[in-house]
N, C-alpha and C. Protein backbone atom coordinates (compact mmCIF):
# COMPACT_ATOMS: atom_id res chain seq x y z
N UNK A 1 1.21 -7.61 -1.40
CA UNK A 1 0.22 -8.56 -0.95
C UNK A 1 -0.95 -8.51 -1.93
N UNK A 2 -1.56 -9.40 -2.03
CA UNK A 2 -2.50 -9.67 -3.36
C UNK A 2 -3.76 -10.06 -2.44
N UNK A 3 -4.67 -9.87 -3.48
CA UNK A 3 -6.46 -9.19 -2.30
C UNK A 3 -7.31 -9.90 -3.71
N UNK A 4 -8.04 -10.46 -3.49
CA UNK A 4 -9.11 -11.27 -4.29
C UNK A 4 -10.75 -10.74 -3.64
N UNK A 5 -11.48 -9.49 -4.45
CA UNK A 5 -12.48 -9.53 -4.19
C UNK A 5 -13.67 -10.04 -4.88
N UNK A 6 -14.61 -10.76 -3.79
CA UNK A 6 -16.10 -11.71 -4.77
C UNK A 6 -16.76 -10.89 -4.61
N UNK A 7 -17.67 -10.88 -5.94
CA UNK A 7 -18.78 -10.06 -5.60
C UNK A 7 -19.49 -10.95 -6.63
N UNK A 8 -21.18 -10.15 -6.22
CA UNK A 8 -22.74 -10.75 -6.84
C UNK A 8 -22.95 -9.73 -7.98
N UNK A 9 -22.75 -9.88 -8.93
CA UNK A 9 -23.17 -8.50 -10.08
C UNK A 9 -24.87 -8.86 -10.01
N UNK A 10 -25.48 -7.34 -10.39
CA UNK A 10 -26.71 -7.43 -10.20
C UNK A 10 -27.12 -8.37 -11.20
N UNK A 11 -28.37 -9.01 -10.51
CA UNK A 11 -29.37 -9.69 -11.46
C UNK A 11 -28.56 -11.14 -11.77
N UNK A 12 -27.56 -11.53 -11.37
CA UNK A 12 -26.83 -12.87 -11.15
C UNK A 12 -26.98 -13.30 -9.54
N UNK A 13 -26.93 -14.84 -10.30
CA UNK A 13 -26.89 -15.75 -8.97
C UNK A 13 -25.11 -15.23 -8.20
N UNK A 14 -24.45 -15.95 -9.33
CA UNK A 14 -23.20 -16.27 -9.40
C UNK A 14 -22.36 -15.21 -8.66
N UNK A 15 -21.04 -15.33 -7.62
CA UNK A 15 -20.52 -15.20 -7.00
C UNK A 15 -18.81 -15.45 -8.08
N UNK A 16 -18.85 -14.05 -8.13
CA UNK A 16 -17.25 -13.51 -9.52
C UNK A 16 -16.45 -13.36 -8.39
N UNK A 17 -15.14 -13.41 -9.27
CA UNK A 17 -13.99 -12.46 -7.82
C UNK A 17 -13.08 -11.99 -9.23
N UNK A 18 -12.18 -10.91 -8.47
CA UNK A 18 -11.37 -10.73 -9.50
C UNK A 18 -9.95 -9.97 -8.69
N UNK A 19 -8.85 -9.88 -8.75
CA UNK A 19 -7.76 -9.46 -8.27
C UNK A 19 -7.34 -8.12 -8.08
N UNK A 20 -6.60 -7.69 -6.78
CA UNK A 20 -6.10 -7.05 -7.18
C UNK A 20 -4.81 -6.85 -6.07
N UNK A 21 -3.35 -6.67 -7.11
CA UNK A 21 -1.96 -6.73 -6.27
C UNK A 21 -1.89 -5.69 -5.01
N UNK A 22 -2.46 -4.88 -4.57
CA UNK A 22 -2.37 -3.76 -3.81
C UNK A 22 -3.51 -3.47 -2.85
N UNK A 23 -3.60 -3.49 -1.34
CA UNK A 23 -4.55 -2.69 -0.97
C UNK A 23 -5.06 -1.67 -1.85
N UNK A 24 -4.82 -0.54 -2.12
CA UNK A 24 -5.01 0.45 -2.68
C UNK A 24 -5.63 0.24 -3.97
N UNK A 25 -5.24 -0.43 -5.09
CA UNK A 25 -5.94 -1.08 -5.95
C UNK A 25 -7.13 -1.84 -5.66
N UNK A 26 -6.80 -2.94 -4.51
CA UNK A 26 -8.51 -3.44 -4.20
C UNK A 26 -9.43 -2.93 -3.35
N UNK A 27 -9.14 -1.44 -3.19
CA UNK A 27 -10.54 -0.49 -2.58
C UNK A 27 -10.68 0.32 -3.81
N UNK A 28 -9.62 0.80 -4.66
CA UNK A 28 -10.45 1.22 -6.10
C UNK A 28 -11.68 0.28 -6.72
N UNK A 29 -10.82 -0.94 -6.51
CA UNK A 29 -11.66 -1.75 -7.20
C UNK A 29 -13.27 -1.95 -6.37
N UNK A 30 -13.48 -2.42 -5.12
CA UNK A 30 -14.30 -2.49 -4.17
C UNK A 30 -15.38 -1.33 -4.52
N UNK A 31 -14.42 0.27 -4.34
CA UNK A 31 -15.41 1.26 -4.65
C UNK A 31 -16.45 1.40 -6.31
N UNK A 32 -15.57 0.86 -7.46
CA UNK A 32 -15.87 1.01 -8.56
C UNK A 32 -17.38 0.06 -8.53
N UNK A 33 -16.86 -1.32 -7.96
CA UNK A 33 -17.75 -1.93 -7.45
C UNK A 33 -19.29 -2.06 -6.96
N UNK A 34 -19.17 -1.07 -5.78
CA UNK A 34 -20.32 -0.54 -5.22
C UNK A 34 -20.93 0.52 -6.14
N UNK A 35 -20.19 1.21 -6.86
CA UNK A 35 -20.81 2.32 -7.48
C UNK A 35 -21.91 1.38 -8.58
N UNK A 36 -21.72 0.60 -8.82
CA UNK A 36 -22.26 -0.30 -9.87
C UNK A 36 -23.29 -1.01 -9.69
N UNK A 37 -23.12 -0.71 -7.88
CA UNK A 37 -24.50 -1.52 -7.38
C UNK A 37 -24.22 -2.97 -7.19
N UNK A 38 -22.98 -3.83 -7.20
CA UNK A 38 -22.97 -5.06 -7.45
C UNK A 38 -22.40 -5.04 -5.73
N UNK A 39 -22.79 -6.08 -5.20
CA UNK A 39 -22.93 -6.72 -4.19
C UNK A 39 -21.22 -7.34 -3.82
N UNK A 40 -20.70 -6.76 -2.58
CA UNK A 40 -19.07 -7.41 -2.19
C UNK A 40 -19.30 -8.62 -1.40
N UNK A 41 -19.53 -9.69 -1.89
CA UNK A 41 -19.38 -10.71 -1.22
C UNK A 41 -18.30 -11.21 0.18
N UNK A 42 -17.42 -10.53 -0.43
CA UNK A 42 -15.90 -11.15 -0.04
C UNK A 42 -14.87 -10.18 -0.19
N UNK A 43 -13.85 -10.27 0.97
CA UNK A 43 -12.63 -9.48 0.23
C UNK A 43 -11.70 -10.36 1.17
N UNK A 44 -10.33 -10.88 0.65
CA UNK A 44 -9.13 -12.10 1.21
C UNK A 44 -8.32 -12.09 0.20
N UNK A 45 -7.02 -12.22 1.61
CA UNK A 45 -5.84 -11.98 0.87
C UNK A 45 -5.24 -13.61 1.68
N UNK A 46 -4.30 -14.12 1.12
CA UNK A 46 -3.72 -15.05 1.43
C UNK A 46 -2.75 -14.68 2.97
N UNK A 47 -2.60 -13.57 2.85
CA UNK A 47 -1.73 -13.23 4.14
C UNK A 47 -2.46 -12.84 5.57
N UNK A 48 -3.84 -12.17 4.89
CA UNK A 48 -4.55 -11.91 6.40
C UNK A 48 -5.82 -12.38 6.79
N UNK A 49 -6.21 -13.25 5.56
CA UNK A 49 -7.32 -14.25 5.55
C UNK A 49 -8.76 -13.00 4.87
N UNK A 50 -9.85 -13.34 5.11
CA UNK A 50 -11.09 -12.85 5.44
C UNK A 50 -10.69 -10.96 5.95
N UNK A 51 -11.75 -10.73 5.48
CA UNK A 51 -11.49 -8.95 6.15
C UNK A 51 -12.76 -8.31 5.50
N UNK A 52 -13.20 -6.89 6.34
CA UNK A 52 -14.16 -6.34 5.81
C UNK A 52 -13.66 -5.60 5.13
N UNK A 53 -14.39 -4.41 4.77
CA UNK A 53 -13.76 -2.89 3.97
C UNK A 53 -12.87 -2.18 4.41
N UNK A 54 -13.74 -2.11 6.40
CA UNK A 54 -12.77 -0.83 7.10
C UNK A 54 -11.26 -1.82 7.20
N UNK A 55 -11.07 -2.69 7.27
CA UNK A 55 -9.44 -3.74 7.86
C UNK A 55 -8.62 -3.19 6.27
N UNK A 56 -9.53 -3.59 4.98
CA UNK A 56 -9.00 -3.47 3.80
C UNK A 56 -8.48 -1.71 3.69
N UNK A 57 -9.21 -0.78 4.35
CA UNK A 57 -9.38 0.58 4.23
C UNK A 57 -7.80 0.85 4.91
N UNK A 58 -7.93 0.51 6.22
CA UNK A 58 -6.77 0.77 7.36
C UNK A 58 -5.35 -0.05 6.42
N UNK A 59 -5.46 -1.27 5.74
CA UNK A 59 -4.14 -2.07 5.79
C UNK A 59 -3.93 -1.03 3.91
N UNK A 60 -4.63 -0.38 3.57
CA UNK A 60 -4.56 0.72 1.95
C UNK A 60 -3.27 1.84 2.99
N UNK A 61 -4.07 2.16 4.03
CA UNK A 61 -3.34 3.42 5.08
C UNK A 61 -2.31 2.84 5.17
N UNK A 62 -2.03 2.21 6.18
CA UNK A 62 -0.82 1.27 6.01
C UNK A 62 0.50 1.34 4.83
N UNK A 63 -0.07 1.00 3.85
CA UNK A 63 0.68 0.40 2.71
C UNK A 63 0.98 1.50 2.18
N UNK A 64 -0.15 2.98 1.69
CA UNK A 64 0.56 4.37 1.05
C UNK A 64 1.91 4.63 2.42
N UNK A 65 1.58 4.50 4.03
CA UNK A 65 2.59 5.07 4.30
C UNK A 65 4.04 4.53 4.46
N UNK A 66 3.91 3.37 3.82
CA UNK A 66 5.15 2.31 3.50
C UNK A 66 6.22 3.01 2.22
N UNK A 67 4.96 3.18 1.47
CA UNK A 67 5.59 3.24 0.22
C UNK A 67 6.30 5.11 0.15
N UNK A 68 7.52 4.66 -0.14
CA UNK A 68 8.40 5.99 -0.43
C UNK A 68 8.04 7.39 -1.25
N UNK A 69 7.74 8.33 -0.72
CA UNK A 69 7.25 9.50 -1.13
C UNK A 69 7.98 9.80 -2.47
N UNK A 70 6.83 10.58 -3.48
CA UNK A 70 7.81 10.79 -5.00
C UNK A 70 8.02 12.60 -4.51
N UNK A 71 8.67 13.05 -5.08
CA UNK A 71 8.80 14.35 -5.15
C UNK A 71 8.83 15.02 -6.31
């Protein structure tokens, strides 16, 4: 499932988004984000619409325990 987060980079008007294929990838991304100080406008995926952090946080949980353990 693919996750499109907008955000406000500081000191811009403008409203960016940028991709990412994986829960898990778009809370890396989200966190890298915040660390930067830039503002999360938005986070939507075509499959579950609109969502905050914690929905994005829980459906990351979700998805590691989908995915098949390496050994």
């Amino acid at each position: 499932m693919s996750y499109t987060i907008g955000f406000q980079a500081k000191n811009q008007k403008a409203i960016l988004a940028t991709e990412a294929a994986t829960a898990n990838q778009a809370v890396a991304v989200v966190a890298a984000l915040q660390k930067s100080s830039n503002a999360i406008e938005f986070i939507r995926s075509p499959q579950e619409g609109d969502m905050g952090i914690e929905m994005l946080l829980l459906l990351a949980k979700e998805e590691a325990e989908e995915m098949p353990q390496r050994v």
